[in-house]
N, C-alpha and C. Protein backbone atom coordinates (compact mmCIF):
# COMPACT_ATOMS: atom_id res chain seq x y z
N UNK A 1 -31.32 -103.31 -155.39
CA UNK A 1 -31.45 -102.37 -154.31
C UNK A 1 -30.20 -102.45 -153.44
N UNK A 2 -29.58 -101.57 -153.22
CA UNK A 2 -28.64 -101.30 -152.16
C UNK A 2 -29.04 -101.10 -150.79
N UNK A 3 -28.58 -101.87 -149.57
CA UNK A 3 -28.28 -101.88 -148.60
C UNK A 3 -27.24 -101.37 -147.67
N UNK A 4 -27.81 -100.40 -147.09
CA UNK A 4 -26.23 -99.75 -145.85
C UNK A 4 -26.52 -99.80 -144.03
N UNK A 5 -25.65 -100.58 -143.89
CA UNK A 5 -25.90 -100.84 -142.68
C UNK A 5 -25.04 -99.89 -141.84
N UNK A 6 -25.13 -99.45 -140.67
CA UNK A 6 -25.20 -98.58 -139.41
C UNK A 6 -23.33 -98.13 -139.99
N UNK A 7 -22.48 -99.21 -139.83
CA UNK A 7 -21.14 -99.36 -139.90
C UNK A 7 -20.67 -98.63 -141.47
N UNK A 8 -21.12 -98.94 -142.70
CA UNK A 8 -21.07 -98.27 -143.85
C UNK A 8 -21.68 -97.19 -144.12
N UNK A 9 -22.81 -96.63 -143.46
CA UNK A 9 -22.72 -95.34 -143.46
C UNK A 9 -21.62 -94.35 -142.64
N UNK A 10 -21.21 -94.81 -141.71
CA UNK A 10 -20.23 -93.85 -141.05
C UNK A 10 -18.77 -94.25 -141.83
N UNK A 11 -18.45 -95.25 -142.37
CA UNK A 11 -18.02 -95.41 -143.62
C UNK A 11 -17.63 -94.33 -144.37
N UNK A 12 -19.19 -94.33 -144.75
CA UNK A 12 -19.33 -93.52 -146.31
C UNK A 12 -18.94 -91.58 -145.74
N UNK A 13 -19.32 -91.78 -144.57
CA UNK A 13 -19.46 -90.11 -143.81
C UNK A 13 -17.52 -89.88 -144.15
N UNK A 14 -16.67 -90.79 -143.49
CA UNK A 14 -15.72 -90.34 -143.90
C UNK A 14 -15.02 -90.60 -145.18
N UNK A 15 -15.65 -91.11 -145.75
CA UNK A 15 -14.90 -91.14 -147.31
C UNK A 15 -15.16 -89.77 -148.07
N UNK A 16 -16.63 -89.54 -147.74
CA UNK A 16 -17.27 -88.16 -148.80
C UNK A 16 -17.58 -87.06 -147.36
N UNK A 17 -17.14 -85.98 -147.21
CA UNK A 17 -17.67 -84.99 -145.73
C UNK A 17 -18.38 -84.76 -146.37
N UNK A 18 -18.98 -84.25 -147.51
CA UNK A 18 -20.16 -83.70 -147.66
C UNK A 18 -21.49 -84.63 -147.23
N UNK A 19 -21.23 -85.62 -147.32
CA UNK A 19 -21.96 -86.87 -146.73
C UNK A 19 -21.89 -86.65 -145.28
N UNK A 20 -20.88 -86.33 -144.49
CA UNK A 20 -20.62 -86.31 -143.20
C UNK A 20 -21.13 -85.26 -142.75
N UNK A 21 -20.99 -84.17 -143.32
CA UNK A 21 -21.39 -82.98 -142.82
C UNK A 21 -23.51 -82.95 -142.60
N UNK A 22 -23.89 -83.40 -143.60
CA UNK A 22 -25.07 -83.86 -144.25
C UNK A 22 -25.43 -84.62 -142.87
N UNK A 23 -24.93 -86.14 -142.35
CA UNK A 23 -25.46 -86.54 -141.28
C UNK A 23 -25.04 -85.84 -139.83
N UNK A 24 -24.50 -85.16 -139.89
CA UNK A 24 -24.63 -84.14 -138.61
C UNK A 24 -25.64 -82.75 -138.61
N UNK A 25 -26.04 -82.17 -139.93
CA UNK A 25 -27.50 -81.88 -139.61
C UNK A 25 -28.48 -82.58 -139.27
N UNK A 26 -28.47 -84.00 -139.78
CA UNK A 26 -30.01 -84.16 -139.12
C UNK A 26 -29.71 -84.51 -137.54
N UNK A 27 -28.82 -84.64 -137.19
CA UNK A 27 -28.79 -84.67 -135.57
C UNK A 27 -29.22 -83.81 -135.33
N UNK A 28 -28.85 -82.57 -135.70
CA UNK A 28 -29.16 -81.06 -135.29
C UNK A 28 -30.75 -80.52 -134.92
N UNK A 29 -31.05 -81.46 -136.15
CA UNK A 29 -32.62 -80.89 -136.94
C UNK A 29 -33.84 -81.58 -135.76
N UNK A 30 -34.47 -80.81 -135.38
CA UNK A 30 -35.37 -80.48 -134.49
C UNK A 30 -36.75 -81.53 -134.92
N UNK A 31 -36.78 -81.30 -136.55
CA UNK A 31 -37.84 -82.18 -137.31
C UNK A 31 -37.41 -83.58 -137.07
N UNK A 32 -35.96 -83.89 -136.99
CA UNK A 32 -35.61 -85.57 -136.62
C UNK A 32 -35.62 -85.70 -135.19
N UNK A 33 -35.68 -85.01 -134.54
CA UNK A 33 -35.95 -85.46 -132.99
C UNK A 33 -34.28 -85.25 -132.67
N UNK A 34 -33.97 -84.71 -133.24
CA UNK A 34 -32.33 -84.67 -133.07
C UNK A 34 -31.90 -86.18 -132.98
N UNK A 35 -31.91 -87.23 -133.24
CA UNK A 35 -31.25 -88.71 -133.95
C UNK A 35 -30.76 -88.43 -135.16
N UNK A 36 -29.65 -89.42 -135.08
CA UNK A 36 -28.37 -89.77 -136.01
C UNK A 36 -29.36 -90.09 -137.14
N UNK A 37 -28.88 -89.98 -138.68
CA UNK A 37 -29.35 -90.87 -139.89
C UNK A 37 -29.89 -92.36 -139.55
N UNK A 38 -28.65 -92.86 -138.91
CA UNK A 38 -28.96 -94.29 -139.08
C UNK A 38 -29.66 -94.85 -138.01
N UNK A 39 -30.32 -93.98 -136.98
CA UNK A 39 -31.09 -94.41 -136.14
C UNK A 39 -32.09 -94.35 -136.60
N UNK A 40 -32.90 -93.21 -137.81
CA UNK A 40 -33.79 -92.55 -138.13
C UNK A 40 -34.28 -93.86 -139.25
N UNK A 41 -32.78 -94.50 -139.78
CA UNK A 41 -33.56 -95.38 -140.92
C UNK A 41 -33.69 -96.57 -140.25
N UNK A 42 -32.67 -97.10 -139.03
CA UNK A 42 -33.10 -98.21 -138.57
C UNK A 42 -35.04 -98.38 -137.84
N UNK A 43 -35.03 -97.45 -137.99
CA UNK A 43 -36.57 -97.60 -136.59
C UNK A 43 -37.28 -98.14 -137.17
N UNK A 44 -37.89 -98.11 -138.80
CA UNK A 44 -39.20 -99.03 -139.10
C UNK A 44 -38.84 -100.16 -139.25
N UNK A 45 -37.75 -100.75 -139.40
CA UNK A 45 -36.92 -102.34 -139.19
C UNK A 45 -37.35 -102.47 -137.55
N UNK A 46 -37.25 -101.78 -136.81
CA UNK A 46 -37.31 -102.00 -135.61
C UNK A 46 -38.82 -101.91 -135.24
N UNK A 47 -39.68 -101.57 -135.62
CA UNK A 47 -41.00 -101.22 -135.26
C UNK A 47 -42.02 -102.26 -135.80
N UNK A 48 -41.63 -102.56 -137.32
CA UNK A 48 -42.50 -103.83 -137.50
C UNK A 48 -42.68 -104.62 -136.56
N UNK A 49 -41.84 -105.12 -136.40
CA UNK A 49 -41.26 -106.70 -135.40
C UNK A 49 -42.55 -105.64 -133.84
N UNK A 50 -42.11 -104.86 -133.63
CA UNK A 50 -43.60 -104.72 -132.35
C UNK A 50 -44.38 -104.29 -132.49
N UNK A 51 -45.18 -104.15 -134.01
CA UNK A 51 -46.71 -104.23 -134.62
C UNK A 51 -46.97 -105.58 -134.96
N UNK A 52 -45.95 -106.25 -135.23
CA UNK A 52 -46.54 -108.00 -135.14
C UNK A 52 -46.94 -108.63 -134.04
N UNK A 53 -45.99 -107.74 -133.01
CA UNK A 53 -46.18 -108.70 -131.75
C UNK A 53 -47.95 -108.06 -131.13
N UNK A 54 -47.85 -106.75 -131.08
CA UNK A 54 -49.19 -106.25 -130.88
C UNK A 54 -50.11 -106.91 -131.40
N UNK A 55 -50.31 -107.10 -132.92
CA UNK A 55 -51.23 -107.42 -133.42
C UNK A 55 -51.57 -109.09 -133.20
N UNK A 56 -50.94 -109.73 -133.05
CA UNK A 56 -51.02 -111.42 -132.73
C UNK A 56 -51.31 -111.25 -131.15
N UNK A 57 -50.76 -110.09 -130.14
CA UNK A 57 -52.20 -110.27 -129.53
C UNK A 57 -53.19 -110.02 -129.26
N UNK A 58 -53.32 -108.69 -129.88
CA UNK A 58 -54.77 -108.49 -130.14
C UNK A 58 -55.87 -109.49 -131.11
N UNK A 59 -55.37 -110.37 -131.97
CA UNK A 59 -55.84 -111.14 -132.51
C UNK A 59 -56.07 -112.18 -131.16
N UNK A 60 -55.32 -112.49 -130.80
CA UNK A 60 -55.20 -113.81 -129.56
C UNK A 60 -56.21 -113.35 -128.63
N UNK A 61 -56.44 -111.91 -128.21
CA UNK A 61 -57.68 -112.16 -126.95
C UNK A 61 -59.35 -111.54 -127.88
N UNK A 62 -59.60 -111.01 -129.21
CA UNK A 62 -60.16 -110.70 -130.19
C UNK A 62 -61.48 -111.76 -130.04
N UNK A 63 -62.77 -111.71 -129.99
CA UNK A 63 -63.67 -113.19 -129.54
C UNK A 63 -63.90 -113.19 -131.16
N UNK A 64 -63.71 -114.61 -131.45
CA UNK A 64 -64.19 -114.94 -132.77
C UNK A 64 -65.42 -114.28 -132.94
N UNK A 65 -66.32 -113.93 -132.55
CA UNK A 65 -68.02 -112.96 -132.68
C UNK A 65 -67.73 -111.37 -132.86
N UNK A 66 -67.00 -111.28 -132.55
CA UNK A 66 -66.27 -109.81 -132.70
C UNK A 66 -66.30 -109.22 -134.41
N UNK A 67 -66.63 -108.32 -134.63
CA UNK A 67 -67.02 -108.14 -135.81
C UNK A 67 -65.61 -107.92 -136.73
N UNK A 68 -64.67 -107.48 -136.04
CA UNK A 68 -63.50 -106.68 -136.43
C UNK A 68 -62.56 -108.01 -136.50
N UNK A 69 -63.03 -110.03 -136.14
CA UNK A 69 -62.33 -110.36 -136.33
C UNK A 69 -61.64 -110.80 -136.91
N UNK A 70 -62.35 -111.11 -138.15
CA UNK A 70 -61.44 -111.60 -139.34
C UNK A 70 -60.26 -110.63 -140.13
N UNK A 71 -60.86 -109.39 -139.65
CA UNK A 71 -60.21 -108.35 -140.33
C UNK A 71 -58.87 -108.07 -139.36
N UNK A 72 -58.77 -107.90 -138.12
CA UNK A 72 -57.46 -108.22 -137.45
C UNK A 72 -56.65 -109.51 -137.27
N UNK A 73 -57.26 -110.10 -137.80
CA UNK A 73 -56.71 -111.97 -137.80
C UNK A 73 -55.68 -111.63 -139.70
N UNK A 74 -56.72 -111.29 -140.44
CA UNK A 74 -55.66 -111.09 -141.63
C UNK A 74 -54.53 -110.01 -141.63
N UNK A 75 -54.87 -108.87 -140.78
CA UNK A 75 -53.68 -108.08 -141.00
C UNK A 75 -52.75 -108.64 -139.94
N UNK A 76 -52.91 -109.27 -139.05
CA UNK A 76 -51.42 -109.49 -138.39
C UNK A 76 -51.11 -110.98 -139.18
N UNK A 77 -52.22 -111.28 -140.00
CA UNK A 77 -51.05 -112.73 -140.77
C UNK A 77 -50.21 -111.77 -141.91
N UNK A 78 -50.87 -110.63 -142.60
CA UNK A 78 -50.15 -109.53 -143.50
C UNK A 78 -49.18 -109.52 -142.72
N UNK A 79 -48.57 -108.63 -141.83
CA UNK A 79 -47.99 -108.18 -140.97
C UNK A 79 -46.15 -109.20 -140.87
N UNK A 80 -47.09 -110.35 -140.39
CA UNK A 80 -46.02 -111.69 -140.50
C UNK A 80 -45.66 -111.92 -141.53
N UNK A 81 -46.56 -112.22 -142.52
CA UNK A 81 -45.56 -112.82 -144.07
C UNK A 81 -45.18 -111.28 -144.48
N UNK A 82 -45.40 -110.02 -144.13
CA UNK A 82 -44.16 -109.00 -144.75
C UNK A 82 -42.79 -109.15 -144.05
N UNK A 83 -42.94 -109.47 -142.72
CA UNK A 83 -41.39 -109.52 -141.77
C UNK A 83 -40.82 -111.21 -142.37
N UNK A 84 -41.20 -112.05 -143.02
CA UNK A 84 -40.90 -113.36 -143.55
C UNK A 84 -40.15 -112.69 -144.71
N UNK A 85 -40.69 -111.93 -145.40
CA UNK A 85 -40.25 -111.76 -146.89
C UNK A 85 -39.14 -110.88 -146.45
N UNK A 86 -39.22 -110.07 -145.28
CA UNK A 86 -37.78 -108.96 -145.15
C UNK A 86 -36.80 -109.46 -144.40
N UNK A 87 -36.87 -110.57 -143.89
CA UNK A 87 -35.70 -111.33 -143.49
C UNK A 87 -35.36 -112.34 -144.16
N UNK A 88 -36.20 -112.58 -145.43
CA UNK A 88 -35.69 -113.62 -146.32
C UNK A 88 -34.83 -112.79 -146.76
N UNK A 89 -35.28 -111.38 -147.84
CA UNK A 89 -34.10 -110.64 -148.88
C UNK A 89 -32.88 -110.18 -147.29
N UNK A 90 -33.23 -109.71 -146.28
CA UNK A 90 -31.93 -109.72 -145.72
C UNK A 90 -30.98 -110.49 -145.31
N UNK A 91 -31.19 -112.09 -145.56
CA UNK A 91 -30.15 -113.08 -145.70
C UNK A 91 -30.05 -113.46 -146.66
N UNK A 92 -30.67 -112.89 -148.05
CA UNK A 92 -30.12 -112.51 -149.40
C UNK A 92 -29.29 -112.10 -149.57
N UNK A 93 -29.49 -111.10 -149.08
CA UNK A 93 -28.60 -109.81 -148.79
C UNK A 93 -27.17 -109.82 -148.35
N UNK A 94 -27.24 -110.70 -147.11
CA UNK A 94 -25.85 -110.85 -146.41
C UNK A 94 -25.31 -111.73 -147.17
N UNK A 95 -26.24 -112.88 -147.08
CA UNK A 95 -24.99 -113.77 -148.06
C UNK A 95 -24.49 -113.54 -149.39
N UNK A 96 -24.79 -112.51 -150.24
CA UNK A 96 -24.92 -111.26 -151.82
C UNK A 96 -23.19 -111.05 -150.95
N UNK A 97 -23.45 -110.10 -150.18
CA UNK A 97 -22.12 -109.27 -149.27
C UNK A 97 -21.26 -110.61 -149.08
N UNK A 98 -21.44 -111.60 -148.22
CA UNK A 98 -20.05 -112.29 -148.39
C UNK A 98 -19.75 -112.97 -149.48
N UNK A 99 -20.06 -113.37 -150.43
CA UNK A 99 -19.54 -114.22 -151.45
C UNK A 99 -18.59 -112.74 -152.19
N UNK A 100 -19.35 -111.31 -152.26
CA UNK A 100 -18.31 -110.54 -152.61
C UNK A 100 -17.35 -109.97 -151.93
N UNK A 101 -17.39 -109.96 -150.68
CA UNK A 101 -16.13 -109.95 -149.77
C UNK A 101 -15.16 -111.37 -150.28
N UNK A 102 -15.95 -112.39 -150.65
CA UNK A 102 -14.83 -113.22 -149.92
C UNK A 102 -13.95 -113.13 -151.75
N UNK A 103 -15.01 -112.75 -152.64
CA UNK A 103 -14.30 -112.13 -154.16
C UNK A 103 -13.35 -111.77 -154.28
N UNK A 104 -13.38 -110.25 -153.87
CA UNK A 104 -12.57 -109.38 -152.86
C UNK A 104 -11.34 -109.69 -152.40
N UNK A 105 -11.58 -110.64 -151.83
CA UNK A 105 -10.41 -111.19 -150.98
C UNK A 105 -9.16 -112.28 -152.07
N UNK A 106 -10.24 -112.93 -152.59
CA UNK A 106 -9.49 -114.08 -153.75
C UNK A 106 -9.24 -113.29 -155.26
N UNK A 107 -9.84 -112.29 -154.83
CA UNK A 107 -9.38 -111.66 -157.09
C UNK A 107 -8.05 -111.36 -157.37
N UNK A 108 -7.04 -111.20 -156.17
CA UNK A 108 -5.72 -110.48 -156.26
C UNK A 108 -4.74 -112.12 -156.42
N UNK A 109 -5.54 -113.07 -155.87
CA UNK A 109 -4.45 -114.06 -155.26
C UNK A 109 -4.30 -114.89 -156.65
N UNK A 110 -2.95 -115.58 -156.60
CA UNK A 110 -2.75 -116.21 -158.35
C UNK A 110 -3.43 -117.34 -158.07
N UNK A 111 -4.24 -118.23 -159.53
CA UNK A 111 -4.69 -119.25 -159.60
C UNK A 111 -3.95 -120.68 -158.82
N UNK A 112 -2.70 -120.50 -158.38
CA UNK A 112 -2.03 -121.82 -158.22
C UNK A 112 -2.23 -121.60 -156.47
N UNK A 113 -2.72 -120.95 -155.60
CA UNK A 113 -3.17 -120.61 -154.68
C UNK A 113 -4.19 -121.17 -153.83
N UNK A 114 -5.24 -121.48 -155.48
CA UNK A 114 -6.53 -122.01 -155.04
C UNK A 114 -6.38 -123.84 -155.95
N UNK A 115 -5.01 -124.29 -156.09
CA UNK A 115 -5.32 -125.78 -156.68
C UNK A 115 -4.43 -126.60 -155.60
């Protein structure tokens, strides 16, 4: 799976305009609330993280007798081990990106460089 963060899409806008042109409609577009692309994809990254926090406390003031409680006690532990697993692959992720930056950087240079 590919990853583009805020900085590589505007990147990519000027490498390809048709790409560029492309993220200045949806500013335009009435259906996006008029927001940029990359605001539009950052938000559910941003929104989990305050359905966890909601839900741990609604679990926290929830009376164990409460009928609904086991069932809000498991979805905000759901909730948590999905934001565990998406910040695990996103320091997958980053560290994926620097070992090939730092590739990148060493593929040009001659072997007697690195002894």
């Amino acid at each position: 799976m590919q990853f583009y963060s805020p900085p590589h899409l505007h990147h990519l806008g000027e490498q390809f305009p048709r790409f560029h042109a492309f993220m200045r409609q949806v500013e335009k577009r009435k259906e996006s609330g008029r927001q940029s692309l990359t605001a539009l994809l950052v938000r559910p990254v941003q929104r989990l993280p305050s359905i966890s926090l909601l839900m741990d406390g609604i679990a926290k003031f929830t009376p164990q007798s409460h009928p609904d409680y086991n069932a809000v006690k498991e979805f905000a532990k759901g909730i948590n081990e999905l934001l565990a697993k998406i910040n695990d692959r996103l320091r997958k992720n980053e560290e994926r990106l620097s070992l090939l930056s730092l590739y990148h950087e060493i593929s040009g240079a001659p072997v007697s460089s690195f002894l």
